[in-house]
Protein backbone atom coordinates (compact mmCIF):
# COMPACT_ATOMS: atom_id res chain seq x y z
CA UNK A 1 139.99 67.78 102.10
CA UNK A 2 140.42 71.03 100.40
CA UNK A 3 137.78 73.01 102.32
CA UNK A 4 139.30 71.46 105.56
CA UNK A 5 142.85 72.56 104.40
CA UNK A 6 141.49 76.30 103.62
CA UNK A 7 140.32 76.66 107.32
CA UNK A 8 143.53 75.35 108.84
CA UNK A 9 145.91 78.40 107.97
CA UNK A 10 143.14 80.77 108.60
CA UNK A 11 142.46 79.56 111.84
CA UNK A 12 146.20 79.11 112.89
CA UNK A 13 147.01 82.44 111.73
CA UNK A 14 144.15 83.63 114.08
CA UNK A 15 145.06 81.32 117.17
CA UNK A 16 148.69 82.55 116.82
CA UNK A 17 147.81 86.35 116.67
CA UNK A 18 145.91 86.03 119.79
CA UNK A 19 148.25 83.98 121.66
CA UNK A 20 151.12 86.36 120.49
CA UNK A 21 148.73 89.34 121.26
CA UNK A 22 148.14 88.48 124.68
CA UNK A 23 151.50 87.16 125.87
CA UNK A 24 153.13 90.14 124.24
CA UNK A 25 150.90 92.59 126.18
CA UNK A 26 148.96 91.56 129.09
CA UNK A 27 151.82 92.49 131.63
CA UNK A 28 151.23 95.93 130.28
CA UNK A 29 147.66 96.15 130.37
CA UNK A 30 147.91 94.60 134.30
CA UNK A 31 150.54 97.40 135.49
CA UNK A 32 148.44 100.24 133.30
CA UNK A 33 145.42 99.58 135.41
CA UNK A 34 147.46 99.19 138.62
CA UNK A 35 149.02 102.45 138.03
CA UNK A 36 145.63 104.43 138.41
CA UNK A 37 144.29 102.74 141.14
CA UNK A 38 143.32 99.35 139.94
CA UNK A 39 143.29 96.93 142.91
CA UNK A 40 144.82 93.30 141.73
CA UNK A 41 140.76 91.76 141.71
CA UNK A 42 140.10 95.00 139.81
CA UNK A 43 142.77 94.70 137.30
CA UNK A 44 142.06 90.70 136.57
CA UNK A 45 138.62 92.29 135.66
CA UNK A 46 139.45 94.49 133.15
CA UNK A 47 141.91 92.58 131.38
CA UNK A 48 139.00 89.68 131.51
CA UNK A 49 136.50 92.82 130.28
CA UNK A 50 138.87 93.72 127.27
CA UNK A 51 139.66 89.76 126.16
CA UNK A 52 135.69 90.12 125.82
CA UNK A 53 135.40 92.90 124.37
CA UNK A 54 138.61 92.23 121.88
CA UNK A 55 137.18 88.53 121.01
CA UNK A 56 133.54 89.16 120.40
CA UNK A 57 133.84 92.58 118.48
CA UNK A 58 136.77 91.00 115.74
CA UNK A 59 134.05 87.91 115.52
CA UNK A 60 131.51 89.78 114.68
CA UNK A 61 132.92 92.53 112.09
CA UNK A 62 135.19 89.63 110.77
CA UNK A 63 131.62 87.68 110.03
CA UNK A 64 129.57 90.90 109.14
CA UNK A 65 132.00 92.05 106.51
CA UNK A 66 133.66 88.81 105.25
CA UNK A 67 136.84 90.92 105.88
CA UNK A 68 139.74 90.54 108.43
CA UNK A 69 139.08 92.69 111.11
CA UNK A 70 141.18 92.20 113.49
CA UNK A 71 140.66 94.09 117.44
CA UNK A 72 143.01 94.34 120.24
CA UNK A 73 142.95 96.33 123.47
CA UNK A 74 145.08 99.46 123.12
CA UNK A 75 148.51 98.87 124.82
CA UNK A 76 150.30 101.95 124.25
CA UNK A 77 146.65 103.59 126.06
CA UNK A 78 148.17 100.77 128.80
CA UNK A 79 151.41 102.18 128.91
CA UNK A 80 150.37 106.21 128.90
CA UNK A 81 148.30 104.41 132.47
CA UNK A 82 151.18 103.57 133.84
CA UNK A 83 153.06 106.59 133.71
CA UNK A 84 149.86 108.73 134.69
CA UNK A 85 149.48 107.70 137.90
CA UNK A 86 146.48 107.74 140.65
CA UNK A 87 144.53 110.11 139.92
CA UNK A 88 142.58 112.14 142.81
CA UNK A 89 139.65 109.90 143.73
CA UNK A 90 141.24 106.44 142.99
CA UNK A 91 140.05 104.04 140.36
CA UNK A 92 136.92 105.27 139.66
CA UNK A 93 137.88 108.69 138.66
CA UNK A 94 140.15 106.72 135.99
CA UNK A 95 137.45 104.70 135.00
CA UNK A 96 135.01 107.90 134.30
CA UNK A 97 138.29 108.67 132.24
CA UNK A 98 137.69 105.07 130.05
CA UNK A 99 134.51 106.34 129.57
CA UNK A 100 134.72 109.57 128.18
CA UNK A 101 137.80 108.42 126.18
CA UNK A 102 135.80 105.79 124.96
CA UNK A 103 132.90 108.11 124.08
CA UNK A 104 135.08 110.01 122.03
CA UNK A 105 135.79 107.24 119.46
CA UNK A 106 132.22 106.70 119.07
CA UNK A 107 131.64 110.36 118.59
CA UNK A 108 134.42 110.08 115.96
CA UNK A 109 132.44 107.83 113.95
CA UNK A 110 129.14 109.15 114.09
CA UNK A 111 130.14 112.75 113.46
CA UNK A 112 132.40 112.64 110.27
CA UNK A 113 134.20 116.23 110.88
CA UNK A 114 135.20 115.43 114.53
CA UNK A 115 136.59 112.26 113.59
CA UNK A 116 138.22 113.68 110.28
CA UNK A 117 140.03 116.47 112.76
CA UNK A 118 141.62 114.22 115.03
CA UNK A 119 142.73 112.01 112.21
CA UNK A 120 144.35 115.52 111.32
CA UNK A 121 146.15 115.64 114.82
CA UNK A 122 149.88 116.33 113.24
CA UNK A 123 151.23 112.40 113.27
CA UNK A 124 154.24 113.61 114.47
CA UNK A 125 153.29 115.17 117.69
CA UNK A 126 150.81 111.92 118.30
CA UNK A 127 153.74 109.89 117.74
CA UNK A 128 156.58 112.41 120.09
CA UNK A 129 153.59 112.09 122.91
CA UNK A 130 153.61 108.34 122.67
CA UNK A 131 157.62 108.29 122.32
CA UNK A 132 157.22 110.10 125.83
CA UNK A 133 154.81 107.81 127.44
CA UNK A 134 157.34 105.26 126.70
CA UNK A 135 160.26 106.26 127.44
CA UNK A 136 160.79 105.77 130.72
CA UNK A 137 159.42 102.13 130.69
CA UNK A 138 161.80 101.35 128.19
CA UNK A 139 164.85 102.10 130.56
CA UNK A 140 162.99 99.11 132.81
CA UNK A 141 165.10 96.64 131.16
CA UNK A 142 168.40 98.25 131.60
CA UNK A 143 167.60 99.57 135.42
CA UNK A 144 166.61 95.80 135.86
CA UNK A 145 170.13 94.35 134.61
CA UNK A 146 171.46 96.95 137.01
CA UNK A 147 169.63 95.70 140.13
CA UNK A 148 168.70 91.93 139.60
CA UNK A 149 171.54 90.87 137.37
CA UNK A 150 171.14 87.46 137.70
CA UNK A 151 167.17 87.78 137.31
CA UNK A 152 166.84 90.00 134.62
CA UNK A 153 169.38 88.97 132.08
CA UNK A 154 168.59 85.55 131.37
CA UNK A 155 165.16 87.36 130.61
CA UNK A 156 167.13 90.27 128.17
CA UNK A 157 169.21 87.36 126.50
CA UNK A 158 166.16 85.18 125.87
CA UNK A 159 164.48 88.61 123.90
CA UNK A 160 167.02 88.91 122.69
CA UNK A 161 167.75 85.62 120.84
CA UNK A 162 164.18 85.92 120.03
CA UNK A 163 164.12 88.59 118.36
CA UNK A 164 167.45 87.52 116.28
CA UNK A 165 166.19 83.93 115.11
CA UNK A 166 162.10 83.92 115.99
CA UNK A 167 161.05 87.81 116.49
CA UNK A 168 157.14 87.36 116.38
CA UNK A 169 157.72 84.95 119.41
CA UNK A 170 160.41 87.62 120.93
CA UNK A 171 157.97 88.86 123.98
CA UNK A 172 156.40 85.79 124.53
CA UNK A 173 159.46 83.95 124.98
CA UNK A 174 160.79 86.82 127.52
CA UNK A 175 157.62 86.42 129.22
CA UNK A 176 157.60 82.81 129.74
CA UNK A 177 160.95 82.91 131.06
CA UNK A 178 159.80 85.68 133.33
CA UNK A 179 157.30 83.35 134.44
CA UNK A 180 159.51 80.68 134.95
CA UNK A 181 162.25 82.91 136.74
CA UNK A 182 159.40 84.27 139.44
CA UNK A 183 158.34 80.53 140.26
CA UNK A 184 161.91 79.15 141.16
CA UNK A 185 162.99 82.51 142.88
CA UNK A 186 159.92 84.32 144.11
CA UNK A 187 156.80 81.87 144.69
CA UNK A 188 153.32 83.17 144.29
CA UNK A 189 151.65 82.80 147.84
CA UNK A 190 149.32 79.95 147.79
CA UNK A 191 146.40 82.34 149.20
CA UNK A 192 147.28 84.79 146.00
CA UNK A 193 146.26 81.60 143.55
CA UNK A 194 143.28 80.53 146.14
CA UNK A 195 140.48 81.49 143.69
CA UNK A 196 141.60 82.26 139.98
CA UNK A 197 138.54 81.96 138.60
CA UNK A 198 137.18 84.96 136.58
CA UNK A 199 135.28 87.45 138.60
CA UNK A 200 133.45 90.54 137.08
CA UNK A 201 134.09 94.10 139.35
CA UNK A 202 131.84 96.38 138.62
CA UNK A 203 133.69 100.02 139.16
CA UNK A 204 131.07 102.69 139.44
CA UNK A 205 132.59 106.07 137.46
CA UNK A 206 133.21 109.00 139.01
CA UNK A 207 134.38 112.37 136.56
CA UNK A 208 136.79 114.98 137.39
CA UNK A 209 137.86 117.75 134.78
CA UNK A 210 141.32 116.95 136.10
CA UNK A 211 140.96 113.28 134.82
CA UNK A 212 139.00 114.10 131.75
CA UNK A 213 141.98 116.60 130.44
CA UNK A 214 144.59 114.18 131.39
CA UNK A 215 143.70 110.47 131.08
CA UNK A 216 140.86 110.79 128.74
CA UNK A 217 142.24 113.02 126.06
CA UNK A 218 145.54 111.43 125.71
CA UNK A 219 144.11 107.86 125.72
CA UNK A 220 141.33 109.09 123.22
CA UNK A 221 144.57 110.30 120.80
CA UNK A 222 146.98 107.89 121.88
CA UNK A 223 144.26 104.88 120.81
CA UNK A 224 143.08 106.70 117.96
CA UNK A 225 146.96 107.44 116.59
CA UNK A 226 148.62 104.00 117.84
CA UNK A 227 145.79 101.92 116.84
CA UNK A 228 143.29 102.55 115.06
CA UNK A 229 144.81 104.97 112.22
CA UNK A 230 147.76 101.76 111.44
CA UNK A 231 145.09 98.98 111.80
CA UNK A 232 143.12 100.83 109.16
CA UNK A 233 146.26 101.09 107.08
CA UNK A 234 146.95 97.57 107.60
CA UNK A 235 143.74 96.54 106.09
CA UNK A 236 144.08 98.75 103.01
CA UNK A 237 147.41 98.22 102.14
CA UNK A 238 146.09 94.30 101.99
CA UNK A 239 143.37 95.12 99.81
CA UNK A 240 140.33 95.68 102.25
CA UNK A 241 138.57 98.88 102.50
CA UNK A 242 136.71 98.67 105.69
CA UNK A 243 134.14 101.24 106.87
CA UNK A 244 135.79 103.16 109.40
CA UNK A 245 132.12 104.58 111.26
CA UNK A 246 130.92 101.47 112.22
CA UNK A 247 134.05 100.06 113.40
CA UNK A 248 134.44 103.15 115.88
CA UNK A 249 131.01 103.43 116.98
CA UNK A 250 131.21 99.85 118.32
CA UNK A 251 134.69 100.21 119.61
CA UNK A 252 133.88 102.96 121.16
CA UNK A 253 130.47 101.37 122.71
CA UNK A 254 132.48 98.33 123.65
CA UNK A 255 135.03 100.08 125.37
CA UNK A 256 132.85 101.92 127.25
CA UNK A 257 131.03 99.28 128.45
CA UNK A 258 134.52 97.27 129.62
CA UNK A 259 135.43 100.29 131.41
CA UNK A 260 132.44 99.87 133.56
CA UNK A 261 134.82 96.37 134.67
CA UNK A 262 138.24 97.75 134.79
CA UNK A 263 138.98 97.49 130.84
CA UNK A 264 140.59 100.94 129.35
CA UNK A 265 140.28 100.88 125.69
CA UNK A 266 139.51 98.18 122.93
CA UNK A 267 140.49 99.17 119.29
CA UNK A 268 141.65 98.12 115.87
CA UNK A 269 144.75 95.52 116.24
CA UNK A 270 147.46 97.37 114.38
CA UNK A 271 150.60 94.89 115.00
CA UNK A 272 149.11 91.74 115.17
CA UNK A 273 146.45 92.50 112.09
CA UNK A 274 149.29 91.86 109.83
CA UNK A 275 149.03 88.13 110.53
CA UNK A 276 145.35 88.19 109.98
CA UNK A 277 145.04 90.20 106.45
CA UNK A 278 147.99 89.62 105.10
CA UNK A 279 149.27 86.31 102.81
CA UNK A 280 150.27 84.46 106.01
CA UNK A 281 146.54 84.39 106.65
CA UNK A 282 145.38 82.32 103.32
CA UNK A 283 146.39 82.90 99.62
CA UNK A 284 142.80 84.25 99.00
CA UNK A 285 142.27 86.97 100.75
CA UNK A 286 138.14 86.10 100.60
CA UNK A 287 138.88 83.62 103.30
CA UNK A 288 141.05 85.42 105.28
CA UNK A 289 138.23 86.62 107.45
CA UNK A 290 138.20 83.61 109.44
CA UNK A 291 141.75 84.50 111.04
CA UNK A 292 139.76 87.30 113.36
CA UNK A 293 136.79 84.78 114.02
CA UNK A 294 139.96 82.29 114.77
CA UNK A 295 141.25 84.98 117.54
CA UNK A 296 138.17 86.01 118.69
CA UNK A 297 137.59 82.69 120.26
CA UNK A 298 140.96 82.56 121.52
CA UNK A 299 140.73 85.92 123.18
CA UNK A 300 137.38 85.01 124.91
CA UNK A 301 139.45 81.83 126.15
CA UNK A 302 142.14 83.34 127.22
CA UNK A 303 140.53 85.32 129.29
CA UNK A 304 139.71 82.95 131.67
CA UNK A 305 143.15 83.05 132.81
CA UNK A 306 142.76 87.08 133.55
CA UNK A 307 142.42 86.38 137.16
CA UNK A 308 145.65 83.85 137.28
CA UNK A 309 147.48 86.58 135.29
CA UNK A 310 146.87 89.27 137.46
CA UNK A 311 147.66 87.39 140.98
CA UNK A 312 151.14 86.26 138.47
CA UNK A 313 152.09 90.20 138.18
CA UNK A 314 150.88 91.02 141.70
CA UNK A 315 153.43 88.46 143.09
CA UNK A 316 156.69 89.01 140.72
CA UNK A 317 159.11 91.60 141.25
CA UNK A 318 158.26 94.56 140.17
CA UNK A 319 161.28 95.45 138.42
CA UNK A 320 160.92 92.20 136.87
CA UNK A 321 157.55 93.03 135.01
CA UNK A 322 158.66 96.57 134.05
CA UNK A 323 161.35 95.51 132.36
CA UNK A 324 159.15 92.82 130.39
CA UNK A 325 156.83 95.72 129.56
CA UNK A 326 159.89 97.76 128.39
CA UNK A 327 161.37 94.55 125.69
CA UNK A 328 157.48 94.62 124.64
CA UNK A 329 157.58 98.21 124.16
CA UNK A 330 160.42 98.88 122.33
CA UNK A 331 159.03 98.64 119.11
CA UNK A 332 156.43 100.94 119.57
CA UNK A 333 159.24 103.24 120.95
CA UNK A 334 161.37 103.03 117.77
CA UNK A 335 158.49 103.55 115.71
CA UNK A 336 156.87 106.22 117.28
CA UNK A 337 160.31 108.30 117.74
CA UNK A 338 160.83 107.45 113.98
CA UNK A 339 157.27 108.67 112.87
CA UNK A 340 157.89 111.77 114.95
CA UNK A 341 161.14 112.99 113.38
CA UNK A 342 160.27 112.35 109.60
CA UNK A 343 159.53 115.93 109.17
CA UNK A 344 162.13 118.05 109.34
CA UNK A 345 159.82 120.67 109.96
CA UNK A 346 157.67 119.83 112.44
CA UNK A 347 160.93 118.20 114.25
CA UNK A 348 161.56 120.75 116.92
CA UNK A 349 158.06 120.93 118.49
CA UNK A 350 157.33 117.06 118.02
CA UNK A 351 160.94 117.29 120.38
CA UNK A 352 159.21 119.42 122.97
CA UNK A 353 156.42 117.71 123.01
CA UNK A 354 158.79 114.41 123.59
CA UNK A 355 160.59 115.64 126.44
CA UNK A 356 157.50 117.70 127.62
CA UNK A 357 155.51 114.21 127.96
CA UNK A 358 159.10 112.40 129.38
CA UNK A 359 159.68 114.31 132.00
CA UNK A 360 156.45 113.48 133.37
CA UNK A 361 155.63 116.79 135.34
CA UNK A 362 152.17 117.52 136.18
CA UNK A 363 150.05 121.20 136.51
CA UNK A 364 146.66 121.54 137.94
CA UNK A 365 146.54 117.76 138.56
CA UNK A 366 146.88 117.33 134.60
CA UNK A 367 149.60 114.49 133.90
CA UNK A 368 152.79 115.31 131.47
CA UNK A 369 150.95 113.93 128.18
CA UNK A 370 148.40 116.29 127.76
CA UNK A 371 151.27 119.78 128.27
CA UNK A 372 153.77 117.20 125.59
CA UNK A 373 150.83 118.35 122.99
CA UNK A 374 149.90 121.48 124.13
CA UNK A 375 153.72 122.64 124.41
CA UNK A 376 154.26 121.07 120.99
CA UNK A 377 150.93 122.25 119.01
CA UNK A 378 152.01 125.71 120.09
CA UNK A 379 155.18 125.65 119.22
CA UNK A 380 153.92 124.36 115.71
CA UNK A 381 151.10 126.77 115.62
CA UNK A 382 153.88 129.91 116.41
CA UNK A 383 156.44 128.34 113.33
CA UNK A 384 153.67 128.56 111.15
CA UNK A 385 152.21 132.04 112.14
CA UNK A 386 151.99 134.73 109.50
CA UNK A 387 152.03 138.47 110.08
């Protein structure tokens, strides 16, 4: 009775960070890969590619280390996608981008002093880039009240309440009222719902420098800064010391290996690792480990409904799903504008680098993220020059 009673909180603490992980997110993840070129059967891949991924790899560490480590896919990386858009060559220049991106978190863990210099990235200009990214997907909320009034507030109120009485079920709730909102007032064709069954796309890469500078680099620091970095300090401030290598070499393997199917990047959970390695998980944090193993399952199950989800987003309003994305988002906004103005010092260029990345101009075919952190680091570099 008592070994039965030590697996139940585990294992509900798991199911619930999936289910909250997934419902929080996936309308983010759908739109990211539709905004570089993802067809709908394309998108449904990846997101099926990264619940994979995001299942199997927190399984296995979770069993390997008897620790809670918990993965995710990287939804800010999701939201810098949707703000990039198309690059030159369609999808499968963005998917040589998932590649290299990926690569680069790999090469972070096998080669100590690369992966110790971008962990030395100034947090605040990481954070104003990020801030950037999501600005303008934030304002989907408020441009949606303007527009569909009578669609989009009943979704704003129920976040809203939400977030006042329930706030870990906040998105979730939004999102099934979305859902329920786009059935009575916009019905999915029947043809769009004809086979939602799981299908595999294989996307054969191509690689531009163009797409390398701008999707790959700012997904490689945007995952690395967003994810990774707070999932680590998740697990120490709980007590875990995890080694960081191996988790980034297979990360980085695994992601690369999704974006061959659509999937962007899959990473260390950062949000929803909380409810895995903290207390909420089990008194003793020696079985806590079974909260990941819990999710991984869940993941791999829920993504059997990739193909559902994506025909669900391809049908809705647009303005409807932005402005989803935007509730789920604004968290990561506050905290990423809050993180980039600690320092009073390094506030003016992580400010540049904000509105740099915001106002989403492009040069040379290189997208607004990548000039937010060059316009930033030298504005840094030229307040800390010495004669």
């Amino acid at each position: 009775m008592i070994a039965s009673r030590s697996m139940i909180q585990p294992v509900t603490a798991g199911l619930l960070a999936a289910v909250v992980g997934f419902g929080s997110s996936f309308p983010i993840v759908l739109q990211g890969l539709a905004g570089v070129g993802a067809t709908p059967a394309q998108a449904a891949s990846g997101l099926l590619a990264l619940c994979l991924a995001t299942g199997v790899l927190g399984a296995v560490h979770s069993i390997v280390t008897r620790q809670p480590v918990s993965m995710a896919w990287s939804t800010p990386g999701a939201a810098l996608l949707i703000s990039t858009g198309v690059p030159e060559g369609g999808f499968a220049v963005s998917v040589g981008a998932f590649i290299v991106a990926a690569l680069l978190v790999t090469l972070a863990g096998i080669w100590r002093p690369f992966g110790r210099a971008v962990v030395s990235i100034p947090m605040s200009l990481a954070s104003a880039m990020l801030a950037g990214v999501l600005l303008d997907l934030c304002l989907a909320p408020v441009r949606a009240v303007g527009a569909l009034p009578e669609l989009a507030l009943p979704i704003v109120i129920t976040w809203a309440l939400g977030w006042r009485f329930a706030r870990i079920y906040a998105v979730p709730l939004a999102v099934v009222v979305t859902a329920l909102i786009v059935f009575v007032a916009t019905p999915i064709p029947a043809e769009a719902l004809a086979d939602i069954w799981p299908n595999p796309v294989f996307v054969a890469p191509s690689f531009t420098l163009a797409s390398l500078v701008g999707i790959a680099v700012p997904l490689f620091i945007v995952t690395m800064a967003s994810q990774n970095v707070p999932g680590l300090a998740v697990m120490r401030g709980n007590g875990y010391q995890p080694k960081v290598g191996p988790i980034f070499i297979s990360t980085g393997l695994f992601s690369a290996v999704s974006a061959l199917f659509g999937g962007h990047a899959v990473n260390l959970a950062a949000i929803t690792a909380a409810l895995c390695a903290g207390p909420e998980a089990h008194p003793d944090p020696a079985r806590r480990y079974l909260a990941p193993i819990a999710a991984g399952v869940a993941y791999v199950l829920l993504g059997l409904f990739a193909a559902f989800a994506a025909a669900f987003i391809a049908a809705s309003p647009p303005l409807l799903i932005q402005a989803v994305a935007g509730l789920a988002l604004l968290s990561s906004l506050a905290g990423a504008l809050t993180s980039a103005l600690a320092d009073t010092d390094e506030r003016l260029p992580a400010i540049v680098t904000f509105v740099t990345t915001a106002s989403g101009v492009a040069f040379f075919g290189i997208g607004a993220a990548f000039w937010g952190l060059v316009a930033g680091g030298l504005l840094m570099a030229l307040g800390h020059f010495r004669r």
